[in-house]
C-alpha atoms as a PDB file:
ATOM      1  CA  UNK A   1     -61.951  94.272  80.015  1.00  0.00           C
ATOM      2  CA  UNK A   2     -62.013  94.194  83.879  1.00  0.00           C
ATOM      3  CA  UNK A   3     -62.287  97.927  85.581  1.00  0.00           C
ATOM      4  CA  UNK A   4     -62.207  98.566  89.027  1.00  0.00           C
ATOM      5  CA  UNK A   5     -65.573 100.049  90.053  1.00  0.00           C
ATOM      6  CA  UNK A   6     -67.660  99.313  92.982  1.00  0.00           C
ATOM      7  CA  UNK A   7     -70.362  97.496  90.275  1.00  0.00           C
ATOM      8  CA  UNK A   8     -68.160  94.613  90.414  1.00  0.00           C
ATOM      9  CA  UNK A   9     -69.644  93.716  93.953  1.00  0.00           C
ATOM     10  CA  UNK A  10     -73.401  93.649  92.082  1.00  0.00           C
ATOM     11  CA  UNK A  11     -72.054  91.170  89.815  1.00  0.00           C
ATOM     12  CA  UNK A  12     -69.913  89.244  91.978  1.00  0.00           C
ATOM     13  CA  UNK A  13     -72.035  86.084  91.682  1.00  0.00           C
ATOM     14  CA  UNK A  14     -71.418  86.091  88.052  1.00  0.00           C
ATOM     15  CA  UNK A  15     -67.633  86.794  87.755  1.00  0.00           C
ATOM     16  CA  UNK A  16     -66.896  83.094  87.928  1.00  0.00           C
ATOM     17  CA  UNK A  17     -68.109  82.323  84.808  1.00  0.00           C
ATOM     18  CA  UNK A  18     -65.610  84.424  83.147  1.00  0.00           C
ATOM     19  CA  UNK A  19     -63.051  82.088  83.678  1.00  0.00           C
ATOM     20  CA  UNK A  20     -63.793  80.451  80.517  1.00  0.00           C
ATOM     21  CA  UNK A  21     -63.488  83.783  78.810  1.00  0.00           C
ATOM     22  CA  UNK A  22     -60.719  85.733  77.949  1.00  0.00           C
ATOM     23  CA  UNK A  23     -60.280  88.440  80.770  1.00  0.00           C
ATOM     24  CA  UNK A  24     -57.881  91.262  80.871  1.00  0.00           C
ATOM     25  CA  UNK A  25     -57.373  93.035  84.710  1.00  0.00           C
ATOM     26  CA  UNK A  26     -55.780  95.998  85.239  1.00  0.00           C
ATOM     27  CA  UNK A  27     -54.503  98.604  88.586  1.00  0.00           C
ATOM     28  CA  UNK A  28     -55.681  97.192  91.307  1.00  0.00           C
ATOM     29  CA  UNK A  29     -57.718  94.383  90.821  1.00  0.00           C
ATOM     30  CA  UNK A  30     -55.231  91.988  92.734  1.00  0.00           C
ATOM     31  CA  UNK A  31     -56.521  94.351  95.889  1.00  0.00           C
ATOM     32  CA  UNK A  32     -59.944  93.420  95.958  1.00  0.00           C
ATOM     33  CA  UNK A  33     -59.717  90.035  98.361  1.00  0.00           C
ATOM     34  CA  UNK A  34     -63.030  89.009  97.156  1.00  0.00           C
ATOM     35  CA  UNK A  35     -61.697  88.642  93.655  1.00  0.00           C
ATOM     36  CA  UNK A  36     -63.864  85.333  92.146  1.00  0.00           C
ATOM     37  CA  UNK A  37     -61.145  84.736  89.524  1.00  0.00           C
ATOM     38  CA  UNK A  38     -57.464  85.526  88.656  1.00  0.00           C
ATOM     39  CA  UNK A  39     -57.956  87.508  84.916  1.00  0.00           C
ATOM     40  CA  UNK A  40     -56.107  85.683  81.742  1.00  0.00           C
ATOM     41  CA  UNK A  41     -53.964  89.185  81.343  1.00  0.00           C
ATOM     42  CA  UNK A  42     -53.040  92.254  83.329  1.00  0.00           C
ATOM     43  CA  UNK A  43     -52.113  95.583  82.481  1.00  0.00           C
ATOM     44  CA  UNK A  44     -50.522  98.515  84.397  1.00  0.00           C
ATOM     45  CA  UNK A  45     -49.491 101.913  83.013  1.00  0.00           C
ATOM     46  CA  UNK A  46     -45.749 102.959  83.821  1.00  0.00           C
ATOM     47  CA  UNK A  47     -46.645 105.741  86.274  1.00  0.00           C
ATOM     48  CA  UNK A  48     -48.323 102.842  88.501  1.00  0.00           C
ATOM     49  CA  UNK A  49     -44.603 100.763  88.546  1.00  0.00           C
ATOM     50  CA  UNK A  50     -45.021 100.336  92.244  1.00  0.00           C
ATOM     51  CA  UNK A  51     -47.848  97.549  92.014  1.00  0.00           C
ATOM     52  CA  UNK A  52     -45.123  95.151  90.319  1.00  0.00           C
ATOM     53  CA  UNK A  53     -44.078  93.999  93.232  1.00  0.00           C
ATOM     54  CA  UNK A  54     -46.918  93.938  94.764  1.00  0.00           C
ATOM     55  CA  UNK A  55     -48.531  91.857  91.764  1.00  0.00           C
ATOM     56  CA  UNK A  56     -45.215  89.623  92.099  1.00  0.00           C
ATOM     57  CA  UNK A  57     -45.616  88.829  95.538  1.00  0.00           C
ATOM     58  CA  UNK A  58     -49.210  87.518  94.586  1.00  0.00           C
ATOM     59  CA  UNK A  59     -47.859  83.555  94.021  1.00  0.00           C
ATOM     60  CA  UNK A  60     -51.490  82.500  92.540  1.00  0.00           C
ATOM     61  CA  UNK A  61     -51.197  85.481  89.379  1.00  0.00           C
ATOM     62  CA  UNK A  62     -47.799  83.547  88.466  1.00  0.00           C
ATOM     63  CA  UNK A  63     -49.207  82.297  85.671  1.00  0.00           C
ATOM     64  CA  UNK A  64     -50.577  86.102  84.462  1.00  0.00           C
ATOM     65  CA  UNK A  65     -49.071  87.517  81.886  1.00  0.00           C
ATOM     66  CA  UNK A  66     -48.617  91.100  82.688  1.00  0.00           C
ATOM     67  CA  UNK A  67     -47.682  94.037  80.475  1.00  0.00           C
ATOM     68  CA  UNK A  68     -46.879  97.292  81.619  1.00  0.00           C
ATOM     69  CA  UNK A  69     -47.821 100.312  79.013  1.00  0.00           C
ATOM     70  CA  UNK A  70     -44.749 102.492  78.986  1.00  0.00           C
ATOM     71  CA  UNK A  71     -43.382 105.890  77.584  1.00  0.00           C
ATOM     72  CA  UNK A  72     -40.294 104.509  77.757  1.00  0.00           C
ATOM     73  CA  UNK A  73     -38.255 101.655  78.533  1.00  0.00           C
ATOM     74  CA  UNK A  74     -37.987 101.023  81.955  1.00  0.00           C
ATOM     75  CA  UNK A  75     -35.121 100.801  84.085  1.00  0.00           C
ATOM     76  CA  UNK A  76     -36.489  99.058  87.308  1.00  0.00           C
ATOM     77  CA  UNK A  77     -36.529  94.984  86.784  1.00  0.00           C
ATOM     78  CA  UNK A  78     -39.093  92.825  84.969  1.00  0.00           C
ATOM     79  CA  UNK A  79     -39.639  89.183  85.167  1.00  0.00           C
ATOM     80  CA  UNK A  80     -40.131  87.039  82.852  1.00  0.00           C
ATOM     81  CA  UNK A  81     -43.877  87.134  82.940  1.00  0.00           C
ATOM     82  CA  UNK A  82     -44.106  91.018  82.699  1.00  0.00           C
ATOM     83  CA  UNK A  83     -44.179  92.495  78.887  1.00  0.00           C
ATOM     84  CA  UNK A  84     -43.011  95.957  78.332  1.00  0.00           C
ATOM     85  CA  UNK A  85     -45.846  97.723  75.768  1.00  0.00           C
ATOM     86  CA  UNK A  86     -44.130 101.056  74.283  1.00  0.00           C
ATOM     87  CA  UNK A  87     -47.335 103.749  75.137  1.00  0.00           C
ATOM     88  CA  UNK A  88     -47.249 107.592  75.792  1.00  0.00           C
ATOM     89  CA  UNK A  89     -49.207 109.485  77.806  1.00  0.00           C
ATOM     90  CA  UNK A  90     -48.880 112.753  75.487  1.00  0.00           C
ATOM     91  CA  UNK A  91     -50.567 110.651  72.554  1.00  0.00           C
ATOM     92  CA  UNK A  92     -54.399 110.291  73.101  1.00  0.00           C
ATOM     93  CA  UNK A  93     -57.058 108.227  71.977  1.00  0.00           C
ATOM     94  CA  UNK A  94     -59.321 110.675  71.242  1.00  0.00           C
ATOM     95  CA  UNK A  95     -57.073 112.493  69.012  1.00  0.00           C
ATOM     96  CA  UNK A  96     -55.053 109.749  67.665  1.00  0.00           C
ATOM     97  CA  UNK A  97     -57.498 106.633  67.303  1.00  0.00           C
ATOM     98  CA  UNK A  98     -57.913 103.182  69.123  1.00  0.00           C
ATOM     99  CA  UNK A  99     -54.731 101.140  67.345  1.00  0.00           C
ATOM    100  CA  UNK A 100     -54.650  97.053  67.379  1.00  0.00           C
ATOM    101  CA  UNK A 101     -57.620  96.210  64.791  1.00  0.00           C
ATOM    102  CA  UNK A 102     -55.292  95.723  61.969  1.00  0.00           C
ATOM    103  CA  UNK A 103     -53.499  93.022  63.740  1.00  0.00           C
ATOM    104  CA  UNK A 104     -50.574  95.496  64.531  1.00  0.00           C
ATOM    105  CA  UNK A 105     -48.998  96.954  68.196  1.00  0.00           C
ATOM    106  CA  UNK A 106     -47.762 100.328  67.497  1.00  0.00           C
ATOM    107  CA  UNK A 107     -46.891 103.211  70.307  1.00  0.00           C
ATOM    108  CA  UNK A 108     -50.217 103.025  72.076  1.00  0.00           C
ATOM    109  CA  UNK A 109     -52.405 106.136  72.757  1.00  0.00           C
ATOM    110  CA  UNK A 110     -53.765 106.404  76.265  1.00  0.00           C
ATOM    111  CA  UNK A 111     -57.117 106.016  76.413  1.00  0.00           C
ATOM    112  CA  UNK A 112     -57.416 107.746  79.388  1.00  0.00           C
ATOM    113  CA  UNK A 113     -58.981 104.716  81.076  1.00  0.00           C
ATOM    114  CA  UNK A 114     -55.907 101.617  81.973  1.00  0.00           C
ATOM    115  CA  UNK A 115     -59.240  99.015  80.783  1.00  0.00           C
ATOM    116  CA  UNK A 116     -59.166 100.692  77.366  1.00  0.00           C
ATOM    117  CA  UNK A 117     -55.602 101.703  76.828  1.00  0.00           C
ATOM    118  CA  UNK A 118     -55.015  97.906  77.133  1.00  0.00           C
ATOM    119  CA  UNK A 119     -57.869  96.846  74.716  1.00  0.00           C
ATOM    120  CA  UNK A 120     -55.753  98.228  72.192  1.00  0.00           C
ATOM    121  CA  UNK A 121     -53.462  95.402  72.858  1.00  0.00           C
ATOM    122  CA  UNK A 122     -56.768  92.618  72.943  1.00  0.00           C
ATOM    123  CA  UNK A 123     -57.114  94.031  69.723  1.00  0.00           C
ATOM    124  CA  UNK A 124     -53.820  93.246  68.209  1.00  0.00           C
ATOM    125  CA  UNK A 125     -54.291  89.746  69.453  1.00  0.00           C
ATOM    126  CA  UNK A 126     -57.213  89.215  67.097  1.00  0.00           C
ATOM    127  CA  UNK A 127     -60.138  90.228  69.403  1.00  0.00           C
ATOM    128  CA  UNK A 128     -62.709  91.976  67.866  1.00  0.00           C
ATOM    129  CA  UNK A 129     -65.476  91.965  70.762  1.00  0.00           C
ATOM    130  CA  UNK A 130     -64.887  94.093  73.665  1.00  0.00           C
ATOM    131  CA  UNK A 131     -66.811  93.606  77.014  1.00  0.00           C
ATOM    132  CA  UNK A 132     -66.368  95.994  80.035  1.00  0.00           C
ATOM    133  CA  UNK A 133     -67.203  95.207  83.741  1.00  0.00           C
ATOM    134  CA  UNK A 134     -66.378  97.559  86.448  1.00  0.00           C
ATOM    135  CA  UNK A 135     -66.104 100.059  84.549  1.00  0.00           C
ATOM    136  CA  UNK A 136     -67.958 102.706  86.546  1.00  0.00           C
ATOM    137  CA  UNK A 137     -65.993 106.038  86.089  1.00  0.00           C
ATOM    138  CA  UNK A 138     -67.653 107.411  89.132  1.00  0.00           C
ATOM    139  CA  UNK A 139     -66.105 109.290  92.284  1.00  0.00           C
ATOM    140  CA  UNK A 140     -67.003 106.749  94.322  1.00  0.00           C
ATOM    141  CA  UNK A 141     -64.019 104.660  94.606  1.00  0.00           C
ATOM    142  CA  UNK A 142     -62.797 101.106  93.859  1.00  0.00           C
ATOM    143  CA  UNK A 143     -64.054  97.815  94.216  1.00  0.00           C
ATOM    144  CA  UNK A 144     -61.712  97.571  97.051  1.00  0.00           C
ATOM    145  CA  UNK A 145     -61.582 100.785  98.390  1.00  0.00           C
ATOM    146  CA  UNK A 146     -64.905 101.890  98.541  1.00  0.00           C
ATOM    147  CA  UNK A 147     -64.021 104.905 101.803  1.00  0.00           C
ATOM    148  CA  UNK A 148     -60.828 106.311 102.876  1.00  0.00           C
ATOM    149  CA  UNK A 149     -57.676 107.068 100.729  1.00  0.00           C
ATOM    150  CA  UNK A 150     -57.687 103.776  98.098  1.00  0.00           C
ATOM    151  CA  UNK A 151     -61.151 105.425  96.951  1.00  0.00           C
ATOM    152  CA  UNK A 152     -60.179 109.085  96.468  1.00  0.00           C
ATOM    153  CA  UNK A 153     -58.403 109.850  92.929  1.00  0.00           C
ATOM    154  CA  UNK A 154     -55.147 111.359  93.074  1.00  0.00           C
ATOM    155  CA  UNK A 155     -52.613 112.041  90.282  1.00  0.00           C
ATOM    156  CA  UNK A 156     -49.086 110.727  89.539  1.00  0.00           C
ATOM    157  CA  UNK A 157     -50.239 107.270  89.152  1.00  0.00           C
ATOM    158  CA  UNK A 158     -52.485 107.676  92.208  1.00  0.00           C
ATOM    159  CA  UNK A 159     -49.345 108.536  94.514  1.00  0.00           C
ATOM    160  CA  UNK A 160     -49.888 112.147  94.261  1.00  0.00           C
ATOM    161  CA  UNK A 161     -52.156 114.883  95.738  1.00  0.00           C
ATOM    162  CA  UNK A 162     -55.579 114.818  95.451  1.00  0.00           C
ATOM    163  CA  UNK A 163     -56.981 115.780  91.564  1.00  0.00           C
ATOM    164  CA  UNK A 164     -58.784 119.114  91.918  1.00  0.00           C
ATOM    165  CA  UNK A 165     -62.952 119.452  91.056  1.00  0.00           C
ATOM    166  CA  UNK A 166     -61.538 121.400  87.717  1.00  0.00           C
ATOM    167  CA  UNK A 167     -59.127 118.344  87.344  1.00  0.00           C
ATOM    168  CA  UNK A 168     -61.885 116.118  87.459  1.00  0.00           C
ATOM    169  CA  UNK A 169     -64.243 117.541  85.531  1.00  0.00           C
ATOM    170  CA  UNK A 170     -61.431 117.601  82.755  1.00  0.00           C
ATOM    171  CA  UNK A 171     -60.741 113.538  83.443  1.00  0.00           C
ATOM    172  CA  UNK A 172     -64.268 112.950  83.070  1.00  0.00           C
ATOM    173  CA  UNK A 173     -64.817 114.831  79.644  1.00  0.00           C
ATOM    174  CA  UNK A 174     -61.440 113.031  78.259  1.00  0.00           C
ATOM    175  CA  UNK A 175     -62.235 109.784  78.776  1.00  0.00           C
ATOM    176  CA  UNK A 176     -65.523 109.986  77.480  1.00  0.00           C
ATOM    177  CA  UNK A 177     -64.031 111.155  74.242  1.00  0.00           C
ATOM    178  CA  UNK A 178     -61.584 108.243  74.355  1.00  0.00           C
ATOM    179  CA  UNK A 179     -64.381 105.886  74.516  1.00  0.00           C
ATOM    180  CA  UNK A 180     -66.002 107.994  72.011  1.00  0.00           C
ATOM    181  CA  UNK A 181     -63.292 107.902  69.452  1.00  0.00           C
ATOM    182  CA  UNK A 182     -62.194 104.340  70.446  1.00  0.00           C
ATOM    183  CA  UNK A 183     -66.387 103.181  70.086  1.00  0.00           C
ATOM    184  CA  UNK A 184     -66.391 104.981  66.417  1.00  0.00           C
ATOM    185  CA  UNK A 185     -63.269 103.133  65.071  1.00  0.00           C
ATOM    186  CA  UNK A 186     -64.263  99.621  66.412  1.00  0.00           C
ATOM    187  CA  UNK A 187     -67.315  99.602  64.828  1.00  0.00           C
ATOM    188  CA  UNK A 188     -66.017 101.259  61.982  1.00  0.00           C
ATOM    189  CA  UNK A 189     -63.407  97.839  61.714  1.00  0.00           C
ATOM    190  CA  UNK A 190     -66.428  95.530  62.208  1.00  0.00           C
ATOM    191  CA  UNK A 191     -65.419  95.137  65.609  1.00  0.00           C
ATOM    192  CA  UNK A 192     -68.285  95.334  68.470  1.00  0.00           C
ATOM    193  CA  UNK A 193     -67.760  97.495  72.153  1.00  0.00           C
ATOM    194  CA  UNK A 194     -69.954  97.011  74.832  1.00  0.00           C
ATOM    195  CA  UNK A 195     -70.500  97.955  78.489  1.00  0.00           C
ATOM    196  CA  UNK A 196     -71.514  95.213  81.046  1.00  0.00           C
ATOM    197  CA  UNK A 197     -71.541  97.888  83.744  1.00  0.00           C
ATOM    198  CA  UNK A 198     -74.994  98.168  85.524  1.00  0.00           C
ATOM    199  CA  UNK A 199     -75.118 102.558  85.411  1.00  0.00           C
ATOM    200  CA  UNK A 200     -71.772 103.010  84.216  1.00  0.00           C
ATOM    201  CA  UNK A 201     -71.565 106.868  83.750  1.00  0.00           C
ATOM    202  CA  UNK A 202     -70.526 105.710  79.742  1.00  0.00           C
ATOM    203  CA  UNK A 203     -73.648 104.160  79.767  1.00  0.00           C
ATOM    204  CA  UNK A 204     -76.080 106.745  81.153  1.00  0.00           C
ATOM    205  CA  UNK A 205     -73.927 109.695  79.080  1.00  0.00           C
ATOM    206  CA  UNK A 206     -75.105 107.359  75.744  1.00  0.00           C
ATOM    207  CA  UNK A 207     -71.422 106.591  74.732  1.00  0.00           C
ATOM    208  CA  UNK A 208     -71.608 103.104  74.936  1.00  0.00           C
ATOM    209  CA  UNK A 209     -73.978 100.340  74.493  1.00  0.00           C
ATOM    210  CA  UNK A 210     -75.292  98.528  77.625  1.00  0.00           C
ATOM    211  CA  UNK A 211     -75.918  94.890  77.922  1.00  0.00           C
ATOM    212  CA  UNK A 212     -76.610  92.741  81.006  1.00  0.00           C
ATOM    213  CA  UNK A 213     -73.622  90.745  81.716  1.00  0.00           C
ATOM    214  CA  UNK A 214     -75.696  87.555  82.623  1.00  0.00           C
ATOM    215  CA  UNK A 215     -77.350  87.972  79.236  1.00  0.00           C
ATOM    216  CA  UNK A 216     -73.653  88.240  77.423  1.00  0.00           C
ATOM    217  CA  UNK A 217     -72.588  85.369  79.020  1.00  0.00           C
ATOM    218  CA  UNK A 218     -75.709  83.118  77.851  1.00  0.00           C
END
């Protein structure tokens, strides 16, 4: 499960070998130049619409398929090679549960976090080992927007004002009780969740597990 962090440049040398893996991108991973492989799926939530065409422009992630996580059906055009996943920002993970590991695709909680909303959907295909990489959930922008406006959060899908410090303080403790919850009831289903992301705030706050990408990939 690809983030977007700035630890992705650490690990750059080692990206290529997850093209024999199953990879799942999300956001704005297609804006990072440097990007060592295209990722097998990609995920978007519904309030981020305006990177379709952007990602459909993108001729060599043809061959992606690409869902977008919706509260509701949307009216603007898909291709063929988008999927439309019914999700809801007023249902979240922490409150509801991580869905998928019974095989099934209900209305998707948000996790808070586009990487684990989608893992949901991993999980309904049958995966049962989750691996996250860029998944910093730091202020300190995105793997391709380290300074200036692409690294500063803002709301309405990131097309909105700027999120206030009480804002993100609130962001912060949510999604660490999304990976919380979602953690508890992967392990709980036999399933395994760990984070690849070298001091990953998850990671130092004790939420997740840490392990060294180059050792996950031996």
């Amino acid at each position: 499960m690809l983030g977007n962090g700035p630890s992705l440049l650490q690990q750059r040398h080692l990206i290529p070998r997850l093209q024999r893996e199953t990879t799942y991108g999300c956001n704005g991973l297609y804006e990072w130049d440097a990007m060592p492989i295209i990722p097998t799926f990609y995920g978007i939530s519904s309030n981020k619409k305006h990177r379709i065409p952007e990602v459909n422009a993108i001729e060599a992630w043809r061959p992606v398929k690409k869902f977008i996580l919706g509260k509701s059906y949307p009216k603007y055009g898909l291709r063929e090679d988008w999927i439309w996943i019914e999700a809801r920002f007023e249902l979240w993970m922490d409150k509801e549960g991580f869905k998928g590991m019974d095989g099934k695709l209900p209305c998707l909680p948000h996790g808070r976090a586009t990487p684990l909303t989608q893992a949901q959907v991993a999980a309904s295909m049958g995966f049962r080992e989750f691996y996250f990489l860029g998944n910093d959930q730091t202020r300190v922008g995105h793997v391709y927007g380290l300074t200036g406006p692409k690294s500063e959060r803002r709301k309405m899908g990131g097309l909105g004002p700027l999120l206030t410090e009480e804002e993100w303080e609130k962001n912060e403790r949510d999604t660490f009780a999304s990976f919380a919850r979602a953690r508890k009831d992967i392990e709980e289903a036999g399933g395994t969740i760990v984070d690849c992301t070298p001091d990953g705030r998850l990671v130092q706050e004790g939420i997740l597990p840490y392990a060294p990408l180059e050792e996950v990939l031996e």
